[in-house]
C-alpha atoms as a PDB file:
ATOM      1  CA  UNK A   1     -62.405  57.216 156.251  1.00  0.00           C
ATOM      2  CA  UNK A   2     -65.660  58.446 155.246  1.00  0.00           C
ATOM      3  CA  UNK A   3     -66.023  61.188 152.566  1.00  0.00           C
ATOM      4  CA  UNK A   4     -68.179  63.616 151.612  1.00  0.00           C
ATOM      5  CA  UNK A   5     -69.766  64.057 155.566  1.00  0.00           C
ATOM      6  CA  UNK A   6     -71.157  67.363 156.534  1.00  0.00           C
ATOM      7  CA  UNK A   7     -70.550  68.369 160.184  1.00  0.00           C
ATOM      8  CA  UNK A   8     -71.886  70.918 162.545  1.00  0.00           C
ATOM      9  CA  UNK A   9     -69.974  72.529 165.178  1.00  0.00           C
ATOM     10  CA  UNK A  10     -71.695  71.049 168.820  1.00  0.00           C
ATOM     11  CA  UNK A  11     -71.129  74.290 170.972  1.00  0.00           C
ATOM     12  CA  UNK A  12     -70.298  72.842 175.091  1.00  0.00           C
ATOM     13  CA  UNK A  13     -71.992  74.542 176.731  1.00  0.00           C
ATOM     14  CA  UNK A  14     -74.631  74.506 174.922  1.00  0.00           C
ATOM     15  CA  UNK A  15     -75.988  78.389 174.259  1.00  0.00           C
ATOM     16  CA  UNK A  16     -79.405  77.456 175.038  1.00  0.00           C
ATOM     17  CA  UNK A  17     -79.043  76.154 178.752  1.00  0.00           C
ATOM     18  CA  UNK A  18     -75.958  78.563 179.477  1.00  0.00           C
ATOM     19  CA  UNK A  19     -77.394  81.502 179.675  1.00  0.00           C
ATOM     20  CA  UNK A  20     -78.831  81.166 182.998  1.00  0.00           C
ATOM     21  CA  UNK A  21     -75.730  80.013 184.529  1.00  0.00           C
ATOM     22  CA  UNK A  22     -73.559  82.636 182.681  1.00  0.00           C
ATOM     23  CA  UNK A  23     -74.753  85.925 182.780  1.00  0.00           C
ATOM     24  CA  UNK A  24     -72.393  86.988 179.971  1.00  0.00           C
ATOM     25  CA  UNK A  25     -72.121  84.399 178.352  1.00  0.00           C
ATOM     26  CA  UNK A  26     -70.902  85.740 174.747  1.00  0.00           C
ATOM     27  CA  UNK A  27     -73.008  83.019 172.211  1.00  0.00           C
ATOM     28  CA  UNK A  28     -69.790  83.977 169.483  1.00  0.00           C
ATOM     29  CA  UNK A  29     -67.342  82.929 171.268  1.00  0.00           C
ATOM     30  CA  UNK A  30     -68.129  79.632 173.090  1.00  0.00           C
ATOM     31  CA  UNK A  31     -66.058  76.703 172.970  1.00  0.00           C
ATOM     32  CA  UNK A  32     -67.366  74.229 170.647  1.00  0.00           C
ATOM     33  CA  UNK A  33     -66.159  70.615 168.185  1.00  0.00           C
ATOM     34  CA  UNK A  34     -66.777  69.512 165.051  1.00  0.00           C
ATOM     35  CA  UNK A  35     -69.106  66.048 164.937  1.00  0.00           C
ATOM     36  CA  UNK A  36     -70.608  64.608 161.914  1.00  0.00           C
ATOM     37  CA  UNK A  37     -74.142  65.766 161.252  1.00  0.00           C
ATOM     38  CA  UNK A  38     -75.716  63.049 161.343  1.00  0.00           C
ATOM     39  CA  UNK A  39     -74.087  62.680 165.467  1.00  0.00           C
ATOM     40  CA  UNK A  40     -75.229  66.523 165.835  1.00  0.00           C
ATOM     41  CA  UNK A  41     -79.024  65.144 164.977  1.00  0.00           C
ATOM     42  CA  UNK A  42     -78.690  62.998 167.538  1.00  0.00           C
ATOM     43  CA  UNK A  43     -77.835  64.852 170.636  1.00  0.00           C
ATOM     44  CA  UNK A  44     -78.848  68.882 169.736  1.00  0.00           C
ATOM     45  CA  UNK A  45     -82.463  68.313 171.472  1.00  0.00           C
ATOM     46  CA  UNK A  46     -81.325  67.406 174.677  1.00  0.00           C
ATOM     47  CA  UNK A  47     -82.714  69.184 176.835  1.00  0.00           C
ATOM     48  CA  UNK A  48     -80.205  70.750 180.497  1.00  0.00           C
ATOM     49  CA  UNK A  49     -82.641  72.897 181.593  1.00  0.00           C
ATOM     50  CA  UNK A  50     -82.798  71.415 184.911  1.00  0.00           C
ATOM     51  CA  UNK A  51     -79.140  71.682 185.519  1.00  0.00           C
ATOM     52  CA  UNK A  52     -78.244  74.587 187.737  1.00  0.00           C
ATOM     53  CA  UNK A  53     -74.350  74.872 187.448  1.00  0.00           C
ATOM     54  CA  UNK A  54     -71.599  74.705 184.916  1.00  0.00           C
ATOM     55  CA  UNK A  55     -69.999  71.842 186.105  1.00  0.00           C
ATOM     56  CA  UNK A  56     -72.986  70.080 186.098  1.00  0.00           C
ATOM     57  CA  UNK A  57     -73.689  71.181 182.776  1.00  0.00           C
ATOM     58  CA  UNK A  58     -70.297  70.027 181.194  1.00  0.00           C
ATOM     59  CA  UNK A  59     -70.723  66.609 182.930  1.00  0.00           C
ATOM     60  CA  UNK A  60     -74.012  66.232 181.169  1.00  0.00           C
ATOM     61  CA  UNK A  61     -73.172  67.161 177.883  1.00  0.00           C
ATOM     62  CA  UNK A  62     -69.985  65.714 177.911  1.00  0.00           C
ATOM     63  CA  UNK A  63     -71.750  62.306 178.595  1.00  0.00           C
ATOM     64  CA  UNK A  64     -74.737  62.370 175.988  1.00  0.00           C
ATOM     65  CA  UNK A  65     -71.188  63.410 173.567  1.00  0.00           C
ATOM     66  CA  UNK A  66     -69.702  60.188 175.052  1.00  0.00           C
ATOM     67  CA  UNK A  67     -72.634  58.184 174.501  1.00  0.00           C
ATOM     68  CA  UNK A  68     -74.173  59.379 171.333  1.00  0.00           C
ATOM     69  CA  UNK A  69     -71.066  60.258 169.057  1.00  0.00           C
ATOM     70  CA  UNK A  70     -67.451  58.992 167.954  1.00  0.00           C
ATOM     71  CA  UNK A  71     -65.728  62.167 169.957  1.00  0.00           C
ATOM     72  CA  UNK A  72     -62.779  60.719 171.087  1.00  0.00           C
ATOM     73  CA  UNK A  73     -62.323  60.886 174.849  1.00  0.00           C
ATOM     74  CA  UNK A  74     -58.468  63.204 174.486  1.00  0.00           C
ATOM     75  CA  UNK A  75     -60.945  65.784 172.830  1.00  0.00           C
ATOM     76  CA  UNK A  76     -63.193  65.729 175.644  1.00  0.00           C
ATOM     77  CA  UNK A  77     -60.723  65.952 178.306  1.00  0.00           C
ATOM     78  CA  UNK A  78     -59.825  69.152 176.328  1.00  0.00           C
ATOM     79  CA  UNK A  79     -63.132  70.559 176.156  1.00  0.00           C
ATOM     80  CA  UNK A  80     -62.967  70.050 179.489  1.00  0.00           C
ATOM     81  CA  UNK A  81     -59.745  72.104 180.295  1.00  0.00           C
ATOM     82  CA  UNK A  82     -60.822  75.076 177.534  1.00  0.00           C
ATOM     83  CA  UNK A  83     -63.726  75.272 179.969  1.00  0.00           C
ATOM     84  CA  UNK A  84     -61.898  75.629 183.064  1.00  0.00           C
ATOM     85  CA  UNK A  85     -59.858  78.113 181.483  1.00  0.00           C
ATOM     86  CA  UNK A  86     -62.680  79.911 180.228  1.00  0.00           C
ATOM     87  CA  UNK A  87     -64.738  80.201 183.155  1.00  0.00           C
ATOM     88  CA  UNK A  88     -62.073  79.496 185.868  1.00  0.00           C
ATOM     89  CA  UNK A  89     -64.594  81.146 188.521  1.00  0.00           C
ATOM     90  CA  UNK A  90     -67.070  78.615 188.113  1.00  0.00           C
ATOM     91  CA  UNK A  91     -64.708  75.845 188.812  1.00  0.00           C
ATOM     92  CA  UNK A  92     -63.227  77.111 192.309  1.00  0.00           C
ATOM     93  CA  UNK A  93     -63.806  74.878 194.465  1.00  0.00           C
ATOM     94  CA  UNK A  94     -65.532  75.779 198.335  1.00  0.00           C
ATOM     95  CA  UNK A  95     -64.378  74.201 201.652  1.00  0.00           C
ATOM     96  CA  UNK A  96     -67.614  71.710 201.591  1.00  0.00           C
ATOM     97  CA  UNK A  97     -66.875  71.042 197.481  1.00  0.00           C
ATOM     98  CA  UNK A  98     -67.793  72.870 194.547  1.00  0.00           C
ATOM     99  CA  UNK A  99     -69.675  75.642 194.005  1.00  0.00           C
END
């Protein structure tokens, strides 16, 4: 194991690209993990502006975490669920699919 790493905690979803999905989104108490720093350089620019939906959002993030970092996938399945407890409204699904 690696000593002396600094980490940064990766907030999902990000505060930047939530607030237009969220209206209240409270920026102090988001869900969020602990990566490496040098992992958090990697992905914090990314940019989800274009995504219009929470679920949409999560996917996204959730992949570049995936792709970019050593996240283990149990921790994202429970970023996942923290989510959908979180914001259980924006997961209901309609009769054509989700919202």
């Amino acid at each position: 194991m690696e000593k002396n790493i600094t980490t940064d905690l990766h907030h999902i979803p990000n505060k930047k690209d939530i607030k237009g999905i969220i209206k209240d989104f409270d920026t102090g108490d988001g869900i969020a993990v602990t990566i490496p720093s040098y992992e958090h350089i990697r992905i914090r620019h990314f940019d989800y502006s274009r995504v219009q939906n929470l679920r949409s959002l999560l996917f996204e993030e959730l992949r570049v975490l995936r792709k970019y970092t050593k996240t283990p996938p149990a921790v994202l399945i429970k970023i996942i669920e923290a989510n959908k407890g979180r914001y259980p409204e924006y997961f209901k699904k309609k009769k054509n699919g989700f919202k």
